[in-house]
PDB file of N, CA and C in Angstrom:
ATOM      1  N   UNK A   1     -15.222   8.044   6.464  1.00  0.00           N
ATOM      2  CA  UNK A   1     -14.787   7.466   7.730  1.00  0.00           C
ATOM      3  C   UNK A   1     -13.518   8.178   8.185  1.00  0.00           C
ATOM      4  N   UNK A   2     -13.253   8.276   9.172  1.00  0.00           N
ATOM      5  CA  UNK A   2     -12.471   8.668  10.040  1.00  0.00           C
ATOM      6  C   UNK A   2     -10.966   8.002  10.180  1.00  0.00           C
ATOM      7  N   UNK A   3      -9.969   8.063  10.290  1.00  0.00           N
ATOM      8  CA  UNK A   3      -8.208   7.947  10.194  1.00  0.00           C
ATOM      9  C   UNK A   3      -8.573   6.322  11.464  1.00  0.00           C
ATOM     10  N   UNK A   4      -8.065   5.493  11.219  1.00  0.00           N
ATOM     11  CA  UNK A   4      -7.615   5.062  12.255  1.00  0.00           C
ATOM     12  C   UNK A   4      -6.411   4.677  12.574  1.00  0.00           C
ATOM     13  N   UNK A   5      -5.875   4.525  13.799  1.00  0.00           N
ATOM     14  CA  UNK A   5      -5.036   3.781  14.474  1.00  0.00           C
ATOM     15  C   UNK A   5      -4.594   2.593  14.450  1.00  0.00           C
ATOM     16  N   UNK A   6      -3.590   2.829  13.523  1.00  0.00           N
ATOM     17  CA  UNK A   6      -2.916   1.032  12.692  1.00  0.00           C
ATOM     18  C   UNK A   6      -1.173   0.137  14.135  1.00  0.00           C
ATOM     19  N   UNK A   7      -0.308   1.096  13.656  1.00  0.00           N
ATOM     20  CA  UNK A   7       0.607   0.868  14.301  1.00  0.00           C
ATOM     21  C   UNK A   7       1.240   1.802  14.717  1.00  0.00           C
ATOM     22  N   UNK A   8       2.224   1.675  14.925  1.00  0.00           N
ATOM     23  CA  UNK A   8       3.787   2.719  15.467  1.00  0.00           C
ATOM     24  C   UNK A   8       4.646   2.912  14.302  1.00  0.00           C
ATOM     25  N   UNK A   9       4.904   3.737  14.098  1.00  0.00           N
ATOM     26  CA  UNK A   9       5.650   3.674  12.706  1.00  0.00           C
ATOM     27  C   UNK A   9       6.843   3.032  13.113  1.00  0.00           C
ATOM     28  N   UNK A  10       7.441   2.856  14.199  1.00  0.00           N
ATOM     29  CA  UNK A  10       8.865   2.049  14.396  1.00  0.00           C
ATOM     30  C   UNK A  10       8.289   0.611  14.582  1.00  0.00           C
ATOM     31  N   UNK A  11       7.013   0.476  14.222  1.00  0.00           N
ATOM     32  CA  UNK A  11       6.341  -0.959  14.266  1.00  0.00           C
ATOM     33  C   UNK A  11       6.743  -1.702  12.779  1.00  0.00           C
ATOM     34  N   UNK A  12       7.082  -0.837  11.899  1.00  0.00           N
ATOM     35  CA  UNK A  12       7.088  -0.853  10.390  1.00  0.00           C
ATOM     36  C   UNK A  12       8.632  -0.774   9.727  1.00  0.00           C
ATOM     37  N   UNK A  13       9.248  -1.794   9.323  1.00  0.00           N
ATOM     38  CA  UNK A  13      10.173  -2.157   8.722  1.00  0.00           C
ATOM     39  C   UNK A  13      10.533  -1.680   7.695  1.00  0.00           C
ATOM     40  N   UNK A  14      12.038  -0.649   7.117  1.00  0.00           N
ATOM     41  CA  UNK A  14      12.025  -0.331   5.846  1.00  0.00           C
ATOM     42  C   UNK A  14      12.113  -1.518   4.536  1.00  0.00           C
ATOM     43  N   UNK A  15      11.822  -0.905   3.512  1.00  0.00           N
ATOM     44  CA  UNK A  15      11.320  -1.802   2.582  1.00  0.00           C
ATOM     45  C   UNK A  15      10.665  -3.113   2.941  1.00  0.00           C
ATOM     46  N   UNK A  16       9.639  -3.213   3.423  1.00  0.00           N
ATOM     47  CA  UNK A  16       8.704  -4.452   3.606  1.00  0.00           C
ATOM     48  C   UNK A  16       7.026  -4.116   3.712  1.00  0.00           C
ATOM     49  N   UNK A  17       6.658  -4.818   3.900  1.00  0.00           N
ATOM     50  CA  UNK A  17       4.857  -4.423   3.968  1.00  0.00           C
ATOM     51  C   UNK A  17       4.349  -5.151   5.145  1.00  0.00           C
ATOM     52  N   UNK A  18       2.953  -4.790   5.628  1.00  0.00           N
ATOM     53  CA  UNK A  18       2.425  -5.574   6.437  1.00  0.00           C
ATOM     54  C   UNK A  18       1.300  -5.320   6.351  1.00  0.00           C
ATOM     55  N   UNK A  19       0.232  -6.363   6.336  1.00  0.00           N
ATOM     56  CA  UNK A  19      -1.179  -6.522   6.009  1.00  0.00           C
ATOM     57  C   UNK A  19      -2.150  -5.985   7.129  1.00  0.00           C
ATOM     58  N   UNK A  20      -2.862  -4.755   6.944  1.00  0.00           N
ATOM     59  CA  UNK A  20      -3.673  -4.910   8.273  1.00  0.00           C
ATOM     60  C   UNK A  20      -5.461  -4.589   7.568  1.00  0.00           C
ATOM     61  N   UNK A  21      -6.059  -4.902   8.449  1.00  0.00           N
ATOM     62  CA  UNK A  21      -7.842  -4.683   7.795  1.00  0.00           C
ATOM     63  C   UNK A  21      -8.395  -4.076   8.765  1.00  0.00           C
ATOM     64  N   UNK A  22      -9.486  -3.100   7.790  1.00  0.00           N
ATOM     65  CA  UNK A  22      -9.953  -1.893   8.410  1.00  0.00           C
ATOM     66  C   UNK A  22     -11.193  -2.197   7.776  1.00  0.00           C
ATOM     67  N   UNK A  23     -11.925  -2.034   8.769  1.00  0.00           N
ATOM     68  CA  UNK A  23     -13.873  -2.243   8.357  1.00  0.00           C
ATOM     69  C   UNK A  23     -13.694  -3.343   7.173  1.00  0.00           C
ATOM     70  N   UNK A  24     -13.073  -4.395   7.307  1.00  0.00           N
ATOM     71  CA  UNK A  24     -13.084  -5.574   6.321  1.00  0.00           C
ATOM     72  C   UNK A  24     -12.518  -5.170   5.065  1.00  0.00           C
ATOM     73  N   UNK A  25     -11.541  -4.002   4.866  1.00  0.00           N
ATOM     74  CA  UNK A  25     -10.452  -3.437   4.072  1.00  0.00           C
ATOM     75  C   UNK A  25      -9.304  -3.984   3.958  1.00  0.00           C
ATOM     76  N   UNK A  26      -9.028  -4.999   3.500  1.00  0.00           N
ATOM     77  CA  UNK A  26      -7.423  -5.835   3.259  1.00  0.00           C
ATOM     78  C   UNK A  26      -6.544  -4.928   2.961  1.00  0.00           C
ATOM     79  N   UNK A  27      -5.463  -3.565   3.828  1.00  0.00           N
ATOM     80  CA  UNK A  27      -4.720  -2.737   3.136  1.00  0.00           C
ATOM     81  C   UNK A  27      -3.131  -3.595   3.361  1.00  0.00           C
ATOM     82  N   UNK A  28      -2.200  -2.860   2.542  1.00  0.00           N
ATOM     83  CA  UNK A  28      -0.652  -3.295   2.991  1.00  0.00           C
ATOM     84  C   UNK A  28      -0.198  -2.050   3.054  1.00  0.00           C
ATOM     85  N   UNK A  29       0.688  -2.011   4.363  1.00  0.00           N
ATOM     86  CA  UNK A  29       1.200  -1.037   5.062  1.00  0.00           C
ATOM     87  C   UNK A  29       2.865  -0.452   4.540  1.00  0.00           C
ATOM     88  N   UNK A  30       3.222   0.122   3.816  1.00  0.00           N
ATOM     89  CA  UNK A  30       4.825  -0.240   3.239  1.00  0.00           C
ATOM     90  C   UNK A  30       5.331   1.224   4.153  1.00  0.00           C
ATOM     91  N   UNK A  31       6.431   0.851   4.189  1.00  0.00           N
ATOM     92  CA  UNK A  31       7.619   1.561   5.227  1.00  0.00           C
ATOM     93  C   UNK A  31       8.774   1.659   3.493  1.00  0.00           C
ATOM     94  N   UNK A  32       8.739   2.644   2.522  1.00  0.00           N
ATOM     95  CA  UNK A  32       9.538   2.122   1.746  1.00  0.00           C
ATOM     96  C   UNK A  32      11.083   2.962   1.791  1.00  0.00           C
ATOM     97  N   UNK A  33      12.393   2.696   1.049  1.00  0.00           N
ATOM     98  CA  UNK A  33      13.452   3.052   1.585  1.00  0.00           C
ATOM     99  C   UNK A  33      13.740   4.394   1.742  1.00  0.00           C
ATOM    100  N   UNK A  34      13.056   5.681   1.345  1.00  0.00           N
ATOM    101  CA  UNK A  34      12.599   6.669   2.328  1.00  0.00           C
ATOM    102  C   UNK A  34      12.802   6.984   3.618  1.00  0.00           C
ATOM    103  N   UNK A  35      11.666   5.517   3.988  1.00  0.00           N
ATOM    104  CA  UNK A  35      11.514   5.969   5.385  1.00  0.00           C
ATOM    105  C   UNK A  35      10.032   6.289   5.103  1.00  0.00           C
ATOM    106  N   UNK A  36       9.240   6.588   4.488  1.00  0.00           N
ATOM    107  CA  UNK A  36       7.697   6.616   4.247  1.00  0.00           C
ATOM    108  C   UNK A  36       7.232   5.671   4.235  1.00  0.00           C
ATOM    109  N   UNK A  37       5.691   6.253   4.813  1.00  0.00           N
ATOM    110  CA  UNK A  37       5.032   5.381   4.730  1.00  0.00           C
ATOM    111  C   UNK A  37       3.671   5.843   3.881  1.00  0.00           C
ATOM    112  N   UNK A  38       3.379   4.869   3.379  1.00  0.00           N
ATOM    113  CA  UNK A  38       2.241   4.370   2.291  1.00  0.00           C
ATOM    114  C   UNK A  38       1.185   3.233   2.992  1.00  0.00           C
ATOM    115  N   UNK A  39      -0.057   3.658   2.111  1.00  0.00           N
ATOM    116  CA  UNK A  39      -0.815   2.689   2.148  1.00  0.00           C
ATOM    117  C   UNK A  39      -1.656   2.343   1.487  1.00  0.00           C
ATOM    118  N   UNK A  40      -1.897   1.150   0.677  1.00  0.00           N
ATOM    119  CA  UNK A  40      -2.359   0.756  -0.745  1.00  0.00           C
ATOM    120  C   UNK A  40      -3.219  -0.659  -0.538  1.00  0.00           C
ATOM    121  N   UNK A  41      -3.725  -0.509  -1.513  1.00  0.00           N
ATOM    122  CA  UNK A  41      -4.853  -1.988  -1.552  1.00  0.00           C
ATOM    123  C   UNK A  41      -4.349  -3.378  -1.045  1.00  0.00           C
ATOM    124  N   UNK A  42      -4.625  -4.608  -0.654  1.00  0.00           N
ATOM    125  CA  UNK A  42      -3.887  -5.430  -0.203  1.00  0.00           C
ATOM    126  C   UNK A  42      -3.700  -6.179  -1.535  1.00  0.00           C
ATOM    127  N   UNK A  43      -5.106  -6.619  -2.084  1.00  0.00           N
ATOM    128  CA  UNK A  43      -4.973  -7.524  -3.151  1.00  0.00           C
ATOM    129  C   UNK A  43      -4.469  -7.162  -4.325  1.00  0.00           C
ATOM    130  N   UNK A  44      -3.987  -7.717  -5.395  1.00  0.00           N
ATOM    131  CA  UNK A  44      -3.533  -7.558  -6.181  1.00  0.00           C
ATOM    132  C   UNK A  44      -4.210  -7.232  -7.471  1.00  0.00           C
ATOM    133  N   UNK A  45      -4.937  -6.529  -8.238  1.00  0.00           N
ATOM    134  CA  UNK A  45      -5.698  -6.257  -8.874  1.00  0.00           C
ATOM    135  C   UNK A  45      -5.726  -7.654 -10.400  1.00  0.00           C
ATOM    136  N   UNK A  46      -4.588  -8.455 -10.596  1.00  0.00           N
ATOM    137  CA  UNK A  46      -4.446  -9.453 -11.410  1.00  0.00           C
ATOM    138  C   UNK A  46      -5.107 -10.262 -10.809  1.00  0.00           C
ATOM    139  N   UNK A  47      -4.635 -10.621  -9.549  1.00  0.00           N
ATOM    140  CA  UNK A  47      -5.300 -11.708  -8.956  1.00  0.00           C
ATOM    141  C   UNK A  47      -5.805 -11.713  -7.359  1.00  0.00           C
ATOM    142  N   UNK A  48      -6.544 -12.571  -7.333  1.00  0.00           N
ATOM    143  CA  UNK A  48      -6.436 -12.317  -5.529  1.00  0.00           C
ATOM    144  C   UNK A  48      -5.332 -12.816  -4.696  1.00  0.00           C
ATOM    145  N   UNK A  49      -4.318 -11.925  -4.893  1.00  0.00           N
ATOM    146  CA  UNK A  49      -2.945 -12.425  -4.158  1.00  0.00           C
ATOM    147  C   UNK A  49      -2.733 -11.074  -3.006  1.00  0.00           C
ATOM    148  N   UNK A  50      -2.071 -11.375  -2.062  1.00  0.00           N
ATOM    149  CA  UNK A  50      -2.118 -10.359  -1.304  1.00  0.00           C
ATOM    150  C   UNK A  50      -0.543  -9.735  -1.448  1.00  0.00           C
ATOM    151  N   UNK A  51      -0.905  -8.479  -1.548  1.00  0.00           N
ATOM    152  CA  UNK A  51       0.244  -7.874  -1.850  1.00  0.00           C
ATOM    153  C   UNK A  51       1.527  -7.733  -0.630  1.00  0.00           C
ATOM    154  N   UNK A  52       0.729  -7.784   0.434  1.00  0.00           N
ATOM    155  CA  UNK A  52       1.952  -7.473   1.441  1.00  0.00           C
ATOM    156  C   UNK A  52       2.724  -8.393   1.527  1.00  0.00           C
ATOM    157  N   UNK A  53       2.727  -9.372   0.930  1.00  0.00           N
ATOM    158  CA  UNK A  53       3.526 -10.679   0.606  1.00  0.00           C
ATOM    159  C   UNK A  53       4.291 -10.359  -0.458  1.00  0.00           C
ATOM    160  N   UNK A  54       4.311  -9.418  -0.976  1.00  0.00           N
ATOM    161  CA  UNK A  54       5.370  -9.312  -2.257  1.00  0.00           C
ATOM    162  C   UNK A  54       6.311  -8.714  -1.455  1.00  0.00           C
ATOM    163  N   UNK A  55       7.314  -7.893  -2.286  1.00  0.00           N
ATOM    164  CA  UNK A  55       8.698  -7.026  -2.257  1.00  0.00           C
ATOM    165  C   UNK A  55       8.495  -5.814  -2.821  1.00  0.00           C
ATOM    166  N   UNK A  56       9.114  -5.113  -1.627  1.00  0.00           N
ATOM    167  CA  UNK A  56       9.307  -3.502  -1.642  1.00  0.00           C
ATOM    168  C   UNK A  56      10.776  -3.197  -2.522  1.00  0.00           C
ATOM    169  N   UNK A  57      10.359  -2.543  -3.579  1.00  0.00           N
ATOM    170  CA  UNK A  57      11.889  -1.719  -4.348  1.00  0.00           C
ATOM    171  C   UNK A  57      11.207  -0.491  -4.212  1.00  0.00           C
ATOM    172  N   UNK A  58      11.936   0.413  -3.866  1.00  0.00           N
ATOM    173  CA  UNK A  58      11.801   1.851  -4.077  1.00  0.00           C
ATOM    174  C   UNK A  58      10.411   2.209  -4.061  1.00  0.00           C
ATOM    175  N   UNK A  59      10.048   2.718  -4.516  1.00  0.00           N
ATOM    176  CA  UNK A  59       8.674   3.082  -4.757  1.00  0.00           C
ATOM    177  C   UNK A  59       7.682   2.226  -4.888  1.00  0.00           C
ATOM    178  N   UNK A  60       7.802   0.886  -5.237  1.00  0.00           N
ATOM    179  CA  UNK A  60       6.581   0.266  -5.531  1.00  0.00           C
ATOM    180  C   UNK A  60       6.914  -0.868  -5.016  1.00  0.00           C
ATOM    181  N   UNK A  61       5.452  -1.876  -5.093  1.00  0.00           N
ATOM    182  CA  UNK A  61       5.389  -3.004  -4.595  1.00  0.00           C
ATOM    183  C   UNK A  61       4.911  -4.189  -5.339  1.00  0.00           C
ATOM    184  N   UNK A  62       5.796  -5.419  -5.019  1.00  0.00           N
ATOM    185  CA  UNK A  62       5.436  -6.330  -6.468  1.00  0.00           C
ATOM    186  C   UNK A  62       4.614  -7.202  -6.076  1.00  0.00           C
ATOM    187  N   UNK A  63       3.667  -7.524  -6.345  1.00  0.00           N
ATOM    188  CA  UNK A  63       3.294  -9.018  -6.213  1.00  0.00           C
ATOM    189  C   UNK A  63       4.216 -10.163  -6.377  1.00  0.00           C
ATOM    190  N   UNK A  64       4.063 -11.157  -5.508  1.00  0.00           N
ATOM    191  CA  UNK A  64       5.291 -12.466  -5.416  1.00  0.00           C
ATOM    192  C   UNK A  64       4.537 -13.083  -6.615  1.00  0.00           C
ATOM    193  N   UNK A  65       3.308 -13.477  -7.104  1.00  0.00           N
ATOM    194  CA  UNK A  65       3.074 -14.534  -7.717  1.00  0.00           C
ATOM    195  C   UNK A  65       3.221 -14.362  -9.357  1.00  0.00           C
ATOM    196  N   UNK A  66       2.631 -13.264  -9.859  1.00  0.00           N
ATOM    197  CA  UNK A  66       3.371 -12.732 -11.119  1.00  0.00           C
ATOM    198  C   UNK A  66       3.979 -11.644 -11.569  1.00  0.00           C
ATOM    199  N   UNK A  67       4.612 -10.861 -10.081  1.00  0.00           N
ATOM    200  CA  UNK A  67       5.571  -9.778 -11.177  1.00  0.00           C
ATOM    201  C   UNK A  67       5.163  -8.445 -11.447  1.00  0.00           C
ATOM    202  N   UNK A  68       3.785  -8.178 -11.589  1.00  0.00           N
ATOM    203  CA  UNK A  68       3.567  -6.780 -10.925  1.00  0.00           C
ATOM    204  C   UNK A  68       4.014  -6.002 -10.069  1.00  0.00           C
ATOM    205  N   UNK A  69       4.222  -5.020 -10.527  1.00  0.00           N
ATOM    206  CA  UNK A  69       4.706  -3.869  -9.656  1.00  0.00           C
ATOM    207  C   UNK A  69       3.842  -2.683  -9.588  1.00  0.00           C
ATOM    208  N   UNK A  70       3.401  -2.254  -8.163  1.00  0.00           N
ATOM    209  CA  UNK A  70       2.421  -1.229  -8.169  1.00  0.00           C
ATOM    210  C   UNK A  70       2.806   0.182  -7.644  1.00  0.00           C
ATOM    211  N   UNK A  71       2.771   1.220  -8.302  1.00  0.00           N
ATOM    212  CA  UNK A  71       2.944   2.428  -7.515  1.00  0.00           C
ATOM    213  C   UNK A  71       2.848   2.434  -6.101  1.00  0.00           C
ATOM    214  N   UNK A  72       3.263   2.707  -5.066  1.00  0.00           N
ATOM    215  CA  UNK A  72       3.104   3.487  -3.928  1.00  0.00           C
ATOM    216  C   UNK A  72       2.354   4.663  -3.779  1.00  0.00           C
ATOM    217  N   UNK A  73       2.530   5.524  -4.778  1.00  0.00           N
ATOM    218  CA  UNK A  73       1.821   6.922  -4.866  1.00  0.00           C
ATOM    219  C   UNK A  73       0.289   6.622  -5.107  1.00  0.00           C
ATOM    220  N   UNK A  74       0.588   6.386  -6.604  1.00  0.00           N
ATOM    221  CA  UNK A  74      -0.724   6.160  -7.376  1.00  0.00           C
ATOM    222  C   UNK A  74      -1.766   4.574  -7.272  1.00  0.00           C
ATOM    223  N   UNK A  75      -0.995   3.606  -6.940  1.00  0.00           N
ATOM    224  CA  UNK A  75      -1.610   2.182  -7.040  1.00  0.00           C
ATOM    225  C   UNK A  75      -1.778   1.572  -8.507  1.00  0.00           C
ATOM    226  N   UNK A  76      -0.970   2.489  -9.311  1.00  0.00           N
ATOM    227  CA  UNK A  76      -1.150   1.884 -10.494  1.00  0.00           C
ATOM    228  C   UNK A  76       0.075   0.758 -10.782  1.00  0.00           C
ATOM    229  N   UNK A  77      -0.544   0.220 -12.119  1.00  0.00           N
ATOM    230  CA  UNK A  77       0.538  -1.479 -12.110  1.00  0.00           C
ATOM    231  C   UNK A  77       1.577  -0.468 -13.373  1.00  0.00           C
ATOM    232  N   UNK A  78       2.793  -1.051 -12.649  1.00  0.00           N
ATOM    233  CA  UNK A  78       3.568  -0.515 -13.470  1.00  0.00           C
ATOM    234  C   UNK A  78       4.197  -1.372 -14.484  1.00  0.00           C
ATOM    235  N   UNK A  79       3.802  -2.782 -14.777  1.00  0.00           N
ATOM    236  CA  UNK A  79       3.956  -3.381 -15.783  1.00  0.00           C
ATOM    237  C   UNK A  79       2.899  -4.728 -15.384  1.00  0.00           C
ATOM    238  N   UNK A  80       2.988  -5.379 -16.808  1.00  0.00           N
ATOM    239  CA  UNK A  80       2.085  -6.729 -16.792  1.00  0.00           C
ATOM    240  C   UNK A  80       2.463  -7.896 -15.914  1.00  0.00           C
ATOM    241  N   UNK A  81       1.571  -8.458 -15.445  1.00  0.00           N
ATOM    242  CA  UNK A  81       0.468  -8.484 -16.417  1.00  0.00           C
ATOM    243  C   UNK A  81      -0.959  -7.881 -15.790  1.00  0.00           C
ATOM    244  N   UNK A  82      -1.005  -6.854 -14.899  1.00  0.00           N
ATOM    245  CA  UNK A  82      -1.712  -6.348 -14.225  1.00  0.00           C
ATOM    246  C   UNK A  82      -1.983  -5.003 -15.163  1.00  0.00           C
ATOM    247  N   UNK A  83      -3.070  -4.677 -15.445  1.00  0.00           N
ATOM    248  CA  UNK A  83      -3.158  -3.200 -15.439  1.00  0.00           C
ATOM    249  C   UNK A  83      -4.335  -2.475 -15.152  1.00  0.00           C
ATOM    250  N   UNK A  84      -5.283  -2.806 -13.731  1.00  0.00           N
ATOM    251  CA  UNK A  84      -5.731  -2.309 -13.125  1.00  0.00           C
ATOM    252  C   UNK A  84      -5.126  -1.595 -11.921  1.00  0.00           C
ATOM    253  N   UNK A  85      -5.318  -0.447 -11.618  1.00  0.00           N
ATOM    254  CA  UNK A  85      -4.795   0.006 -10.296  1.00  0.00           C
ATOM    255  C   UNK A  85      -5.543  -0.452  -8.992  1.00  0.00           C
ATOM    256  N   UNK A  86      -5.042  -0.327  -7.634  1.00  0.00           N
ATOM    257  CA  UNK A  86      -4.851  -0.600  -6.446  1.00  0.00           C
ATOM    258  C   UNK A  86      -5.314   0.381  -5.971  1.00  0.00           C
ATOM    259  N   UNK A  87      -6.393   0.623  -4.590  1.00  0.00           N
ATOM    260  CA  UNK A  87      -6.501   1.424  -4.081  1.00  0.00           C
ATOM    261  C   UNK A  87      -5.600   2.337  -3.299  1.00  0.00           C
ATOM    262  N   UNK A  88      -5.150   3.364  -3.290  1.00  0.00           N
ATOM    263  CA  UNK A  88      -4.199   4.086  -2.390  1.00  0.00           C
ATOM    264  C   UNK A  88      -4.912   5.068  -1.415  1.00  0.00           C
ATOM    265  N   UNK A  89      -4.583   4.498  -0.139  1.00  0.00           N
ATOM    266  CA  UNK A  89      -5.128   5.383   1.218  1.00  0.00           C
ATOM    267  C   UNK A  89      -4.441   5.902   2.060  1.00  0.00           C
ATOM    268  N   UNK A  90      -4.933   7.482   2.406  1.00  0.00           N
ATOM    269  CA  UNK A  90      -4.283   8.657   3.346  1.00  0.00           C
ATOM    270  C   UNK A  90      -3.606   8.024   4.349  1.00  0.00           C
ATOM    271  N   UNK A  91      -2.523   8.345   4.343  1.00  0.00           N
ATOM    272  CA  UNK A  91      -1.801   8.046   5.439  1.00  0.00           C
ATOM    273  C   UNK A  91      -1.392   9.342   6.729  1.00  0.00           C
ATOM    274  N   UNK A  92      -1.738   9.580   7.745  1.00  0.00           N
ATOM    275  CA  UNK A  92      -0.755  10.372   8.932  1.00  0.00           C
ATOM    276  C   UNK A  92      -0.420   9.694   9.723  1.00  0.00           C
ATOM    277  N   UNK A  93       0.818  10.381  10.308  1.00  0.00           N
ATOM    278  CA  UNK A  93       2.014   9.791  11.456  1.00  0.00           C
ATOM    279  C   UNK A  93       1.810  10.668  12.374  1.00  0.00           C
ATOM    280  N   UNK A  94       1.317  11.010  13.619  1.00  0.00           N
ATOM    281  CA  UNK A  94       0.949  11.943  14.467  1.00  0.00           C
ATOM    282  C   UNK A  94       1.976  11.105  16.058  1.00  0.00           C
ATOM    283  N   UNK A  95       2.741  11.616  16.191  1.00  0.00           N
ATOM    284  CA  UNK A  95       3.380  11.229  17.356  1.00  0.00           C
ATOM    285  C   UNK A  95       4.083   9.775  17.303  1.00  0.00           C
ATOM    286  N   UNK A  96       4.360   9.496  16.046  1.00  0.00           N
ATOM    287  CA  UNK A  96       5.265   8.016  15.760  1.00  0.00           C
ATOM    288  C   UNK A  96       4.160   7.038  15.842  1.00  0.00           C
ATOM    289  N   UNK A  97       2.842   7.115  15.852  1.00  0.00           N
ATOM    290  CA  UNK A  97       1.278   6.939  15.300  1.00  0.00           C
ATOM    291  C   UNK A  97       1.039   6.653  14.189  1.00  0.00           C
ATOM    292  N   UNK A  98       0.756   6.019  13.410  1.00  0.00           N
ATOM    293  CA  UNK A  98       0.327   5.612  12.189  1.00  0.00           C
ATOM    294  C   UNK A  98      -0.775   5.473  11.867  1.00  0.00           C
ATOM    295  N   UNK A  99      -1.878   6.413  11.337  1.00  0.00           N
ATOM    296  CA  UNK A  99      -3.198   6.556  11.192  1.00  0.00           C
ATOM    297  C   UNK A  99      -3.513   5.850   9.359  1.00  0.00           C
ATOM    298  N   UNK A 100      -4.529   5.701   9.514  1.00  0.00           N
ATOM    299  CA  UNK A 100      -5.145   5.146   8.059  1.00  0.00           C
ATOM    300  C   UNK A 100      -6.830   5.823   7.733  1.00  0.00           C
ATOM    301  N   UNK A 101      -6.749   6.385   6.614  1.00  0.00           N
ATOM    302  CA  UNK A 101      -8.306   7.055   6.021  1.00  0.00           C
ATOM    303  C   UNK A 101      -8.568   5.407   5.172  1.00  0.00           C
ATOM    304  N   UNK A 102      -9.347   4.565   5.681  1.00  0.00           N
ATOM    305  CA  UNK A 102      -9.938   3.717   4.959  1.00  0.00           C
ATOM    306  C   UNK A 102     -10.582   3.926   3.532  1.00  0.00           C
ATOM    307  N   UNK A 103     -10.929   5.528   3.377  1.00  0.00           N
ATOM    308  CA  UNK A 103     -11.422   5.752   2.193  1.00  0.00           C
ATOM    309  C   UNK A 103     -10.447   6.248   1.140  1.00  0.00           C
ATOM    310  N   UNK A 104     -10.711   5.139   0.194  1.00  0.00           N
ATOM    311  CA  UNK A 104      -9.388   5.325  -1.072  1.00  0.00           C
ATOM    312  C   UNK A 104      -9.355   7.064  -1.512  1.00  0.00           C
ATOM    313  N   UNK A 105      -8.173   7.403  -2.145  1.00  0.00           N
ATOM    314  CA  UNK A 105      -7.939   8.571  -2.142  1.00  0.00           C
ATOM    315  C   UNK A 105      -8.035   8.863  -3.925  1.00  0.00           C
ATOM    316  N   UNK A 106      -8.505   9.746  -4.485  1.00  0.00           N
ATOM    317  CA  UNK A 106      -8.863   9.913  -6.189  1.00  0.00           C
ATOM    318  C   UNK A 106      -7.579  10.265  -6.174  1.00  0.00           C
ATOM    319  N   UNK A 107      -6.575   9.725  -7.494  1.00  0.00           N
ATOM    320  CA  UNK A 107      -5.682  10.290  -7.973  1.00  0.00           C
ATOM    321  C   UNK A 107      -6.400  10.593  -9.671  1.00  0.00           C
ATOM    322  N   UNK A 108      -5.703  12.217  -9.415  1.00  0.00           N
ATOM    323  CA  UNK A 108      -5.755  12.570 -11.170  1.00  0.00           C
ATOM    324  C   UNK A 108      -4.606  12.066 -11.979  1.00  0.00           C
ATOM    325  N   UNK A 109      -3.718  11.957 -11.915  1.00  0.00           N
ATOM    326  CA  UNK A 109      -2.816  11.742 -12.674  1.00  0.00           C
ATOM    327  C   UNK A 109      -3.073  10.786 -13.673  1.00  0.00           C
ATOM    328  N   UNK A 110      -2.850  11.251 -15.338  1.00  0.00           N
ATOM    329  CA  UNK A 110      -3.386  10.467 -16.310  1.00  0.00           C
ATOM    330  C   UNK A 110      -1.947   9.743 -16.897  1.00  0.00           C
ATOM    331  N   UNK A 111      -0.771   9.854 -16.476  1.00  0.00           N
ATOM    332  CA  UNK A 111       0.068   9.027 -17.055  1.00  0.00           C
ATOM    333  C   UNK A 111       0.393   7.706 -16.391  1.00  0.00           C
TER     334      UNK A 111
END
């Protein structure tokens, strides 16, 4: 599938998230203190909690209900009690545009 058209990137708050759905895709949108933007699975791979409801530190994003923290890059849980990863999807910014590839992106990285 094809990039779509989410928000404005000045639509997007540093360190925070915001939930948007694509072909019935629950993603969360993070703006993190960068100034990047990311875009990763909504739910929480522990539970069905939605992630854009957690808190942005640096790089990753926690779930509010137990404490997970998930890569930004990779979607992986960076501690328990989660340790399934999160989908992570292409992001472009084309004219202060914020596009989304609905189709999750393969990361190799084995650590």
């Amino acid at each position: 599938m094809a990039s779509v058209q989410v928000c404005g990137v000045d639509d997007l708050s540093v360190s925070s998230a915001v939930k948007v759905t694509i072909d019935g895709v629950p993603i969360a949108l993070v703006k993190d203190s960068a100034g990047d933007v990311h875009a990763i699975g909504d739910t929480c791979s522990h539970g069905e909690i939605s992630l854009s409801e957690g808190f942005v530190e640096d790089d990753t994003l926690e779930c509010w209900a137990h404490g997970s923290k998930f890569s930004l890059q990779t979607g992986k849980p960076q501690n328990f009690p989660a340790f399934e990863p999160v989908p992570v999807y292409p992001v472009t910014i084309t004219d202060g545009v914020v596009f989304v590839d609905p189709t999750p992106m393969t990361i190799d990285d084995e650590s």
